[in-house]
Each structure stands twice: as C-alpha cells, then as structure tokens.
PDB file of N, CA and C in Angstrom:
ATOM      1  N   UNK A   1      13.379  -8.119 -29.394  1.00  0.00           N
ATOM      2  CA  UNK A   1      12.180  -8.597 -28.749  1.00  0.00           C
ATOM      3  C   UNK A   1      12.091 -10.104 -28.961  1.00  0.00           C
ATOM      4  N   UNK A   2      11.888 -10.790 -27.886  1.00  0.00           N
ATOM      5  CA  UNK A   2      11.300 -12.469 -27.989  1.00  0.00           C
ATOM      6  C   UNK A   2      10.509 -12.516 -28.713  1.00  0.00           C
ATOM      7  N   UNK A   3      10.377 -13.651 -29.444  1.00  0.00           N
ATOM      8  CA  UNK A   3       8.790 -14.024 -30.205  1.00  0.00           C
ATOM      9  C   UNK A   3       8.131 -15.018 -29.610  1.00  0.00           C
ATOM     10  N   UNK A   4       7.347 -14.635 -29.556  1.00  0.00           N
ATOM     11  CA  UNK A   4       6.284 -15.790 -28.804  1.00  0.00           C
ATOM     12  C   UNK A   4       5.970 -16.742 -29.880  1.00  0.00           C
ATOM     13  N   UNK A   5       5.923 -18.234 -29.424  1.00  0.00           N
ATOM     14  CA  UNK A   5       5.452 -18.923 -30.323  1.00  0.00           C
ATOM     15  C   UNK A   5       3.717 -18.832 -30.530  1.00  0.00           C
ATOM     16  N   UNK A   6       3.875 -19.926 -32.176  1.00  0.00           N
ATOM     17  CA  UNK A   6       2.331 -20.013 -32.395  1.00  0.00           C
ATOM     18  C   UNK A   6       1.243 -20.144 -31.448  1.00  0.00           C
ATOM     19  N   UNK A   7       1.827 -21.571 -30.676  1.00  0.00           N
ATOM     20  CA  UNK A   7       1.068 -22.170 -29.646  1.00  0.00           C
ATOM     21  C   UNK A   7       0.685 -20.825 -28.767  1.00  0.00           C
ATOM     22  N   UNK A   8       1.711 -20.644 -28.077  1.00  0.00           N
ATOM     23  CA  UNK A   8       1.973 -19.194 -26.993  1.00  0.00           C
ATOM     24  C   UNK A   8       0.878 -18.519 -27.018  1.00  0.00           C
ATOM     25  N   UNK A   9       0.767 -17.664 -28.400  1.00  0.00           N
ATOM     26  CA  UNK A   9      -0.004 -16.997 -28.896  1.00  0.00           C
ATOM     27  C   UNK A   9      -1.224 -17.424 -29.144  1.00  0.00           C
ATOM     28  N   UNK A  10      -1.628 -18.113 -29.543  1.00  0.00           N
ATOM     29  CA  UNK A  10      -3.302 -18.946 -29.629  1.00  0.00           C
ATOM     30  C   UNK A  10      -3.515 -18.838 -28.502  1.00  0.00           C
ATOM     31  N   UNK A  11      -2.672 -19.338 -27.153  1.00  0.00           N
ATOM     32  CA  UNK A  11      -3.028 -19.879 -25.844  1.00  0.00           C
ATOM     33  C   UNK A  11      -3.783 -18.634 -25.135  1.00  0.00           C
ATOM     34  N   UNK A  12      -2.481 -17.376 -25.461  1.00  0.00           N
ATOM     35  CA  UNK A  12      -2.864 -16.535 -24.448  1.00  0.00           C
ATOM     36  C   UNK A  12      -4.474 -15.714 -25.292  1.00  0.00           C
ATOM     37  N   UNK A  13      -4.177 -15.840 -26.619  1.00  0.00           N
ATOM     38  CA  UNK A  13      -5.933 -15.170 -26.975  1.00  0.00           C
ATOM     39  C   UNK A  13      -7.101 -16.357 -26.842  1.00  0.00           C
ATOM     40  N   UNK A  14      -6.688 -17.179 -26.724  1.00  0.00           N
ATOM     41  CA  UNK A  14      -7.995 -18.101 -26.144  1.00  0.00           C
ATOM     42  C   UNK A  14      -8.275 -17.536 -24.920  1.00  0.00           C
ATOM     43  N   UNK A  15      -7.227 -17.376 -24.119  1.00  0.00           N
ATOM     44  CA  UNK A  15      -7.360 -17.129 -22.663  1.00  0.00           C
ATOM     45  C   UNK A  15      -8.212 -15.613 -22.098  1.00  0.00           C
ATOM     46  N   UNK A  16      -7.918 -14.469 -23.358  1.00  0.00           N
ATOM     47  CA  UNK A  16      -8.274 -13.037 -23.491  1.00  0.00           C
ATOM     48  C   UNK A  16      -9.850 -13.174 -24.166  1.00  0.00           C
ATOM     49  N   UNK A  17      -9.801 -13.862 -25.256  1.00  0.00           N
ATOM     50  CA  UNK A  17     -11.504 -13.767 -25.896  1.00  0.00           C
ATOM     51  C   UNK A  17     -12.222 -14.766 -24.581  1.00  0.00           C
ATOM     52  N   UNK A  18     -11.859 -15.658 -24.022  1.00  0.00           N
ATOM     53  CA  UNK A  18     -12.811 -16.056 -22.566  1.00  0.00           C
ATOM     54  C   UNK A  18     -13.302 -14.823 -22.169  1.00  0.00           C
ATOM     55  N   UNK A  19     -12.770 -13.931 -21.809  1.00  0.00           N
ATOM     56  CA  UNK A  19     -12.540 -12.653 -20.790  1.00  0.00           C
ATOM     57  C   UNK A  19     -13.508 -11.652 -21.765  1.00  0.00           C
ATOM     58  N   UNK A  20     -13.544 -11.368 -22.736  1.00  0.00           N
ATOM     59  CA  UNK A  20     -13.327 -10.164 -23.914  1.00  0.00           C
ATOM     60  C   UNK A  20     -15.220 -10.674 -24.410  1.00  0.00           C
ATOM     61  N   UNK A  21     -15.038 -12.059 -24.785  1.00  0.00           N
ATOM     62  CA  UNK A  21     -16.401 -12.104 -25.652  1.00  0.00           C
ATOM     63  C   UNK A  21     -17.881 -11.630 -25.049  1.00  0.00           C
ATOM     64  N   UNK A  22     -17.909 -11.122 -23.433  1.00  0.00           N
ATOM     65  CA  UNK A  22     -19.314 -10.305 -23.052  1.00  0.00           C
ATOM     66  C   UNK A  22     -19.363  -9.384 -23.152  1.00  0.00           C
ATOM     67  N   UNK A  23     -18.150  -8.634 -24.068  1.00  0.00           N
ATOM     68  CA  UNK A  23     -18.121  -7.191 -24.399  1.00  0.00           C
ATOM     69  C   UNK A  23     -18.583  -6.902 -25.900  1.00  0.00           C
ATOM     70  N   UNK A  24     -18.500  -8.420 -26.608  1.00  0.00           N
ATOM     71  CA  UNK A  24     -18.631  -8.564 -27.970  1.00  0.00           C
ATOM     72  C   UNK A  24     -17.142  -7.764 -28.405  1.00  0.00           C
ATOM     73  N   UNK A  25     -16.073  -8.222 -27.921  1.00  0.00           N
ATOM     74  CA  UNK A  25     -15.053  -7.900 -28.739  1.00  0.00           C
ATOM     75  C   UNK A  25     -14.423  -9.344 -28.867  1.00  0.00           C
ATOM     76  N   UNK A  26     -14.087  -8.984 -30.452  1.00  0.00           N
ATOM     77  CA  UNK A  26     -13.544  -9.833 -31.631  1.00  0.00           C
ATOM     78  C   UNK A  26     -11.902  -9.856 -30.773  1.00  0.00           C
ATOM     79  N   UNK A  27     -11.185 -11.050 -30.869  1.00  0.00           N
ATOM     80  CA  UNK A  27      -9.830 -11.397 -30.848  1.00  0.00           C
ATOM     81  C   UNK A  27      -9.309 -12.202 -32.207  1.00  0.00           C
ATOM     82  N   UNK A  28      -8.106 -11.574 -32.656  1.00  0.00           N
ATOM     83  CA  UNK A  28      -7.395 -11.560 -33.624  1.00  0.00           C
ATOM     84  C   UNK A  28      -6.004 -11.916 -33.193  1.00  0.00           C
ATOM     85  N   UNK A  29      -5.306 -13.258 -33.909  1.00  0.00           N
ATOM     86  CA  UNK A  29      -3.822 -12.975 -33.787  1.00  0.00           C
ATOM     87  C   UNK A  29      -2.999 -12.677 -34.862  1.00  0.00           C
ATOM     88  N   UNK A  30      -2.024 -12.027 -34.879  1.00  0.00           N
ATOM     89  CA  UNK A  30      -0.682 -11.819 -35.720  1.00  0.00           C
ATOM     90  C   UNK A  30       0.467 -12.362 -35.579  1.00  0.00           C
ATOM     91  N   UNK A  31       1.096 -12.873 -36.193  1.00  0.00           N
ATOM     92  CA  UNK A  31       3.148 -12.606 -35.794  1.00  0.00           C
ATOM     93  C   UNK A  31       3.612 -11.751 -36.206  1.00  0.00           C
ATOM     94  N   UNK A  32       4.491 -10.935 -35.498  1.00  0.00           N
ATOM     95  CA  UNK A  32       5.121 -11.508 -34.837  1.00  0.00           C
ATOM     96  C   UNK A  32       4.375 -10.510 -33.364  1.00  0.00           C
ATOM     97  N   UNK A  33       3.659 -11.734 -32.082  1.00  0.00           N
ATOM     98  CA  UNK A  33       3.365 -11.008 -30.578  1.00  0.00           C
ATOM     99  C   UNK A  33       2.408  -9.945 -31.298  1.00  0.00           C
ATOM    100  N   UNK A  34       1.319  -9.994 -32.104  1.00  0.00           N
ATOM    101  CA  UNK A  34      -0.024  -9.090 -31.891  1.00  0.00           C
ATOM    102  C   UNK A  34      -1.192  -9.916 -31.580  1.00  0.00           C
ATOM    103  N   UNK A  35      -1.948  -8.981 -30.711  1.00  0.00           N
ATOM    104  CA  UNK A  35      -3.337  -9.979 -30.140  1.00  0.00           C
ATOM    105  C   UNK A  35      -4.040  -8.180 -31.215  1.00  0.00           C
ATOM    106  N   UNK A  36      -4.986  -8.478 -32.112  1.00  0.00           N
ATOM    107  CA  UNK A  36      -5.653  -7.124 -32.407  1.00  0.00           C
ATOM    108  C   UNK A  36      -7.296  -7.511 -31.866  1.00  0.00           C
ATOM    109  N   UNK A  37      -7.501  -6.580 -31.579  1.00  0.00           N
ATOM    110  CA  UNK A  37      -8.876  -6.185 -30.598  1.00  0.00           C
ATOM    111  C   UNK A  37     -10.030  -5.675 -31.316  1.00  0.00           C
ATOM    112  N   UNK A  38     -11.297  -6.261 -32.103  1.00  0.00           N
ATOM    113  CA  UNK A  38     -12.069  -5.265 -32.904  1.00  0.00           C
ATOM    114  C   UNK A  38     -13.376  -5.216 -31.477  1.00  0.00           C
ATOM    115  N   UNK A  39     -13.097  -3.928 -31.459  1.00  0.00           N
ATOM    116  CA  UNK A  39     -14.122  -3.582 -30.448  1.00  0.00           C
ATOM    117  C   UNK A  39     -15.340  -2.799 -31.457  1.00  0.00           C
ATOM    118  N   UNK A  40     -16.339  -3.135 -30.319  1.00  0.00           N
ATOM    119  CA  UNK A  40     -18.009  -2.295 -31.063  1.00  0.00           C
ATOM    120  C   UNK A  40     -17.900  -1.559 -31.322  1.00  0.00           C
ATOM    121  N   UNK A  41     -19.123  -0.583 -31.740  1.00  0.00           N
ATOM    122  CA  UNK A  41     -18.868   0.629 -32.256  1.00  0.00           C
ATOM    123  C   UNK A  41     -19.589   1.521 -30.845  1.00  0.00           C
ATOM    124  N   UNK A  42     -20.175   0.967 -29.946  1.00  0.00           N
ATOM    125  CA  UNK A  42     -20.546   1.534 -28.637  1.00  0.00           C
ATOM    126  C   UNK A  42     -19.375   1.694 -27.593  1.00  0.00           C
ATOM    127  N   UNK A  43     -17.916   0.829 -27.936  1.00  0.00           N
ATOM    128  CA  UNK A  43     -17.164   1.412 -26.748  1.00  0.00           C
ATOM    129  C   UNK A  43     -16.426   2.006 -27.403  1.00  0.00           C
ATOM    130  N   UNK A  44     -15.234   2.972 -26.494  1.00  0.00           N
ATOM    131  CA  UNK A  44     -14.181   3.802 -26.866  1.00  0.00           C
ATOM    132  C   UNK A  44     -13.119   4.291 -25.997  1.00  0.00           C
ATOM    133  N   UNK A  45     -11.690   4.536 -26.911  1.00  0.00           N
ATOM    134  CA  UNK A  45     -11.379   4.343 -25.845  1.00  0.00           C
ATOM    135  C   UNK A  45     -10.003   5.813 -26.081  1.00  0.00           C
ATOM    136  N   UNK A  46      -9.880   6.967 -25.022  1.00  0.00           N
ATOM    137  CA  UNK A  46      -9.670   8.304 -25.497  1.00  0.00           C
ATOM    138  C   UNK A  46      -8.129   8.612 -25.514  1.00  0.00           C
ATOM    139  N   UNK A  47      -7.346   7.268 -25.142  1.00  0.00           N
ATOM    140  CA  UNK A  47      -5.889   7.979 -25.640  1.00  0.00           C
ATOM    141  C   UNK A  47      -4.792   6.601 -25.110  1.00  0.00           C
ATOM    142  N   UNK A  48      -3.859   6.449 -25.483  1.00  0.00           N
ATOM    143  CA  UNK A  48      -3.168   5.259 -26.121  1.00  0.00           C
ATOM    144  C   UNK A  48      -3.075   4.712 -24.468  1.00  0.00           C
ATOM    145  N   UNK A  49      -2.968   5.915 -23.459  1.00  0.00           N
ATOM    146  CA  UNK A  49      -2.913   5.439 -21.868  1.00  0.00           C
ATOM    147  C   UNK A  49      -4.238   4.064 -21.756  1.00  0.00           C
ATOM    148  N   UNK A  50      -5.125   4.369 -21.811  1.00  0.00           N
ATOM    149  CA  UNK A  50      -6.095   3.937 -21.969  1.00  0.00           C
ATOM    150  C   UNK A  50      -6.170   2.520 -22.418  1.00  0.00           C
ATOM    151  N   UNK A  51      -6.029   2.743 -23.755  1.00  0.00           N
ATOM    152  CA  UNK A  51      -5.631   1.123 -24.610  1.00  0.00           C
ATOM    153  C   UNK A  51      -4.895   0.386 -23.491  1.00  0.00           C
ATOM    154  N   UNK A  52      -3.434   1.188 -23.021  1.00  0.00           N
ATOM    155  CA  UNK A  52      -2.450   0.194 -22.360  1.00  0.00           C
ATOM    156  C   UNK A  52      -2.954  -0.412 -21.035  1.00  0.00           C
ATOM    157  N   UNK A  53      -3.831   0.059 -20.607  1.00  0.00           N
ATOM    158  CA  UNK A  53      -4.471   0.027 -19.211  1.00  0.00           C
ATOM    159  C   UNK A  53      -5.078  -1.137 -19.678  1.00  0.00           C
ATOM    160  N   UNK A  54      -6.543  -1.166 -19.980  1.00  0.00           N
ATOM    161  CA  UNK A  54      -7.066  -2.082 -20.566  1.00  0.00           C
ATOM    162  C   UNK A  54      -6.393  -3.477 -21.325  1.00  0.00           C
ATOM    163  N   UNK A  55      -5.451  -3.377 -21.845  1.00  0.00           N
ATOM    164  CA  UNK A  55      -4.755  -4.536 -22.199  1.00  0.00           C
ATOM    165  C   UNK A  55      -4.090  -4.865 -21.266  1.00  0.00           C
ATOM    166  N   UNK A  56      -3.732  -4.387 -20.362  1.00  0.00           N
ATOM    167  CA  UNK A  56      -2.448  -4.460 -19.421  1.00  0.00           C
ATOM    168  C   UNK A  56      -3.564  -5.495 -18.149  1.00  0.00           C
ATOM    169  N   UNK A  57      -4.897  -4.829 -17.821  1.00  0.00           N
ATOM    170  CA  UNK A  57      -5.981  -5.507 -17.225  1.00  0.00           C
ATOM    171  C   UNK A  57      -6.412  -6.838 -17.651  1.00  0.00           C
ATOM    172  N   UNK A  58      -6.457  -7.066 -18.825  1.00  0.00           N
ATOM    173  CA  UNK A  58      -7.028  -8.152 -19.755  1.00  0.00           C
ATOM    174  C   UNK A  58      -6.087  -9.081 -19.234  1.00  0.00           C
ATOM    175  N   UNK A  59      -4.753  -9.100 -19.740  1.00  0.00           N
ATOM    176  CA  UNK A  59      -3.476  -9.698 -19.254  1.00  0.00           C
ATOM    177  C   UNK A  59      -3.700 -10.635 -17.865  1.00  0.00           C
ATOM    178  N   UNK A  60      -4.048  -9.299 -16.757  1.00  0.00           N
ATOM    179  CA  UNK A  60      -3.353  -9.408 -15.921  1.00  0.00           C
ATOM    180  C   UNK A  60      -4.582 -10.900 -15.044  1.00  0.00           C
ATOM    181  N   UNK A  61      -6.047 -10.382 -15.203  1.00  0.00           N
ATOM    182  CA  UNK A  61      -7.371 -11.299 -15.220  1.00  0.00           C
ATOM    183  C   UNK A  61      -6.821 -12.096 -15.556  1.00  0.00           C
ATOM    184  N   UNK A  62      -6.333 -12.212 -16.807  1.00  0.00           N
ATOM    185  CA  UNK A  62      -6.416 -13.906 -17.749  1.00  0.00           C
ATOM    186  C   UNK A  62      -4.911 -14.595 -17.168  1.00  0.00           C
ATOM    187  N   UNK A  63      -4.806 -13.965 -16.195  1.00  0.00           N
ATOM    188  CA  UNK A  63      -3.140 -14.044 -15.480  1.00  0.00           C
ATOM    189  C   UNK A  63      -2.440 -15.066 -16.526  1.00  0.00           C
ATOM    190  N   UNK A  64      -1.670 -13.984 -17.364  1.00  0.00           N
ATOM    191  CA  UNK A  64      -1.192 -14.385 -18.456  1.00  0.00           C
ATOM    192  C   UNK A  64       0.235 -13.607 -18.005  1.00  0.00           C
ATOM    193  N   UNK A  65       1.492 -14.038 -17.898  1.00  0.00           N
ATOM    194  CA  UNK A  65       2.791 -13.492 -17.833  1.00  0.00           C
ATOM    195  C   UNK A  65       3.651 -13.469 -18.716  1.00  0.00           C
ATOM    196  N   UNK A  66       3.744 -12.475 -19.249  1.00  0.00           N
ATOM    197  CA  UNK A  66       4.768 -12.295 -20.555  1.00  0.00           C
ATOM    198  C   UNK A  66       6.231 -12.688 -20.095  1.00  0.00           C
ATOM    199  N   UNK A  67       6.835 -13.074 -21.223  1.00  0.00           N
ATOM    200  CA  UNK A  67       8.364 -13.249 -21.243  1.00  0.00           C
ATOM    201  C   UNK A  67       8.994 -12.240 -22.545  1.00  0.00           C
ATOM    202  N   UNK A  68       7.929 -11.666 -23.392  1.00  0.00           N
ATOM    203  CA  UNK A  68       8.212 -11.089 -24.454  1.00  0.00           C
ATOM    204  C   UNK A  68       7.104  -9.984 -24.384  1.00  0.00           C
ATOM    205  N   UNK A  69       7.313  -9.144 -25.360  1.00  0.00           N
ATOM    206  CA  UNK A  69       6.918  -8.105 -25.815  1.00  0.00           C
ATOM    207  C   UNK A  69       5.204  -8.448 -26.387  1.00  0.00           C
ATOM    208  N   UNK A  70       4.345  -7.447 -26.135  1.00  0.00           N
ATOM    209  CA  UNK A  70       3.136  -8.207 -26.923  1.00  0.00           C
ATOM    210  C   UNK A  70       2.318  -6.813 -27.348  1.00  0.00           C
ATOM    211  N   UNK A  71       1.911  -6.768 -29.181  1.00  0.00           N
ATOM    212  CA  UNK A  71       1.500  -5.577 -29.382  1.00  0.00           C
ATOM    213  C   UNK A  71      -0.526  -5.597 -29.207  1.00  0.00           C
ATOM    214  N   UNK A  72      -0.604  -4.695 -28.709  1.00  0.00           N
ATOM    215  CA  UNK A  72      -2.176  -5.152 -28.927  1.00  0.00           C
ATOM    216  C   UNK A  72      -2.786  -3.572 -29.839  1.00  0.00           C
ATOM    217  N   UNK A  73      -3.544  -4.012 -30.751  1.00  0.00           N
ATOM    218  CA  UNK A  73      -3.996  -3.617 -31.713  1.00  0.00           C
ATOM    219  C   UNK A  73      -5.135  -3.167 -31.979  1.00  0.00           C
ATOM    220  N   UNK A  74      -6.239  -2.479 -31.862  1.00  0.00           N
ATOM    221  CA  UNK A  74      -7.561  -1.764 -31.360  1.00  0.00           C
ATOM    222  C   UNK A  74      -7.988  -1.171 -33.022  1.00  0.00           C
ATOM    223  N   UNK A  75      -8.786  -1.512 -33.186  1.00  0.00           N
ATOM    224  CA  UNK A  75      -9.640  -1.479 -34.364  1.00  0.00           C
ATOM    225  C   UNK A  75     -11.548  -1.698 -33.879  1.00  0.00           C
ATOM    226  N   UNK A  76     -11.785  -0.601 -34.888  1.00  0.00           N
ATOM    227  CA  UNK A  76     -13.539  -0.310 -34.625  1.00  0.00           C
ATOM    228  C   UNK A  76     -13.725  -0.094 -36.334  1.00  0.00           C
ATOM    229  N   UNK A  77     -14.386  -1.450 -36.440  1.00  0.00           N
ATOM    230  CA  UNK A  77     -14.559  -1.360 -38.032  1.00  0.00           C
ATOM    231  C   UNK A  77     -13.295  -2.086 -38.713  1.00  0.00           C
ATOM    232  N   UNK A  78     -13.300  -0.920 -39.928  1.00  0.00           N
ATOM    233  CA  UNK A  78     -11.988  -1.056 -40.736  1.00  0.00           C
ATOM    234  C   UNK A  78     -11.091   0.071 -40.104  1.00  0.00           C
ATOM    235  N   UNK A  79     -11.145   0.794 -39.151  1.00  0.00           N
ATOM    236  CA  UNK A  79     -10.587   1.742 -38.660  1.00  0.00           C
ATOM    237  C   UNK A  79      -9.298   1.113 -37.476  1.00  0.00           C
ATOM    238  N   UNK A  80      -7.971   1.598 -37.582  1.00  0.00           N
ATOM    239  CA  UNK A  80      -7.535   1.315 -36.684  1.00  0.00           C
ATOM    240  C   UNK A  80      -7.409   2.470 -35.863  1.00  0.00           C
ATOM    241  N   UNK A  81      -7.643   2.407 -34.319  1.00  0.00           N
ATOM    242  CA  UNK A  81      -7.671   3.317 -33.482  1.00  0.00           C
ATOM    243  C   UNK A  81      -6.323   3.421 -32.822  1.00  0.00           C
ATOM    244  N   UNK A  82      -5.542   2.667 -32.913  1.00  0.00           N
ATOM    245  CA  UNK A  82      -4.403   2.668 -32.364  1.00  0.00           C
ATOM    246  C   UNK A  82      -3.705   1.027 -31.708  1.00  0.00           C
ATOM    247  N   UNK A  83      -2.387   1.359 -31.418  1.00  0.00           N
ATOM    248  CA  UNK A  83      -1.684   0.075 -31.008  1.00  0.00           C
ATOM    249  C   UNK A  83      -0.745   0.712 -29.691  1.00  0.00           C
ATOM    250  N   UNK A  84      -0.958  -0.347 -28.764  1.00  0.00           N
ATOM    251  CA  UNK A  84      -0.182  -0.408 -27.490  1.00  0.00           C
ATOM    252  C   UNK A  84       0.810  -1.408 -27.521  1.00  0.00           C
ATOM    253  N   UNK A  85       2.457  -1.155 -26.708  1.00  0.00           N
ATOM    254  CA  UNK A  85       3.392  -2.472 -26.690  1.00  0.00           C
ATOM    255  C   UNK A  85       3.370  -2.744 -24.476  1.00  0.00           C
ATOM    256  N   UNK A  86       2.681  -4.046 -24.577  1.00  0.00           N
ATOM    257  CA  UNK A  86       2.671  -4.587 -23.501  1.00  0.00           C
ATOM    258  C   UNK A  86       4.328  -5.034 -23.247  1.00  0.00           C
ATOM    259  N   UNK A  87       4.857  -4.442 -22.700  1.00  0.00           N
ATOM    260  CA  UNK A  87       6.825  -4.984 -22.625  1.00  0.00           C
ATOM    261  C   UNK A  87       6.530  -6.406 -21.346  1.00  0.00           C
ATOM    262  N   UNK A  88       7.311  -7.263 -21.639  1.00  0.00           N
ATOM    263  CA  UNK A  88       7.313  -8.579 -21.354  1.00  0.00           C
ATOM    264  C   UNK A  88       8.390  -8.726 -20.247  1.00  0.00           C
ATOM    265  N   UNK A  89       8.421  -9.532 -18.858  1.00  0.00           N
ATOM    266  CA  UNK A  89       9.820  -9.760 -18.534  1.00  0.00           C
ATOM    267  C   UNK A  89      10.225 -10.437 -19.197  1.00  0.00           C
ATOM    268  N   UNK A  90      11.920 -10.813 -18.808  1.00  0.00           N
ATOM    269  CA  UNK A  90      12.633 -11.606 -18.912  1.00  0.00           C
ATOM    270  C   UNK A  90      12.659 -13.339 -18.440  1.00  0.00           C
ATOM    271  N   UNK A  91      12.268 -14.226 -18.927  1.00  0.00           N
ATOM    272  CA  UNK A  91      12.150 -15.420 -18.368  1.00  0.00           C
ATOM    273  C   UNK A  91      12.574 -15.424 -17.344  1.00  0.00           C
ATOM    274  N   UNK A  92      14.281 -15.138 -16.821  1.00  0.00           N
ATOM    275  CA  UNK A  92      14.525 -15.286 -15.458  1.00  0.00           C
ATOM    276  C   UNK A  92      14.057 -14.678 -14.254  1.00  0.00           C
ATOM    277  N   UNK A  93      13.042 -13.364 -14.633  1.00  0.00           N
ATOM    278  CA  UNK A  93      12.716 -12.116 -13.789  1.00  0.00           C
ATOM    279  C   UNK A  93      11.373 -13.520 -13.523  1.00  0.00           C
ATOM    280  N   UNK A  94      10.464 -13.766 -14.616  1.00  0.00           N
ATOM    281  CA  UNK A  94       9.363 -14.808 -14.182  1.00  0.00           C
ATOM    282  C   UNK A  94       9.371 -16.059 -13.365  1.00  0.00           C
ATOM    283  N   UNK A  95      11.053 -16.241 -13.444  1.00  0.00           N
ATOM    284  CA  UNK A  95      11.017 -17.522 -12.615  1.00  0.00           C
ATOM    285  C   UNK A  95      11.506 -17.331 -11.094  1.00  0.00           C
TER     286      UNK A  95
END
C-alpha cells in the first residue's frame, strides 16, 4: 500500500471535517492512511457496508482522489465500531 504523506493526510481531513463538523463528528488522523471518525452517540451505523458507503461519500463530496489506500476508523465514545479500507487508484489510473 502507498503512504500518504503528512501533508496529504492533514489536507484531505481538513477537507472531510469541513463536510463532517454539522454532524458534530470529530476527525482524527493516524499513519500510516487512517482518517478515524468519532461520531455521536445519536448516529449509527448497521454494518461495515455502511461505514464504506459513507466514507466512500465523504471522499467523494470533498472530491478528494486517492492514489493510496485509506483506512477510516468509526468510534462512538471509547468504543470502536469498526474500520473500513477505502482502496486508492494508482497515480497513473488518476492521471
């Protein structure tokens, strides 16, 4: 898997909490390629399809184009609810 750089990564969750913060969900980054998601305790979300949809949407709004792999990470509380892998093209497929 590519790693996205630091920058990369700041860029594209600046670009996702724009999008994310009228839901009151928290954006979090990791290395290597995690954006983690602390959502309220009023939404939910019922099976990993779901997660991927929703991240895959977030993405696609904040027209953000992967070249790498990107995990997104769903937490309510201290609870993790689960993790989705957004698969990335290939730089040359993007250009």
């Amino acid at each position: 898997m590519a790693k996205i750089t630091a920058n990369e990564l700041a860029a594209v969750a600046k670009k996702i909490m724009g999008l994310v913060t009228q839901f009151d969900i928290e954006v979090k980054v990791s290395e290597p390629n995690v954006i983690a998601l602390l959502i309220p305790d009023d939404m939910s979300f019922n099976d990993q399809a779901a997660m991927a949809e929703f991240a895959r949407q977030i993405l696609l709004t904040a027209g953000v184009h992967l070249y790498a792999d990107l995990e997104f990470v769903f937490f309510k509380a201290d609870i993790v609810l689960g993790s989705v892998v957004i698969h990335g093209l290939s730089r040359e497929q993007l250009n």
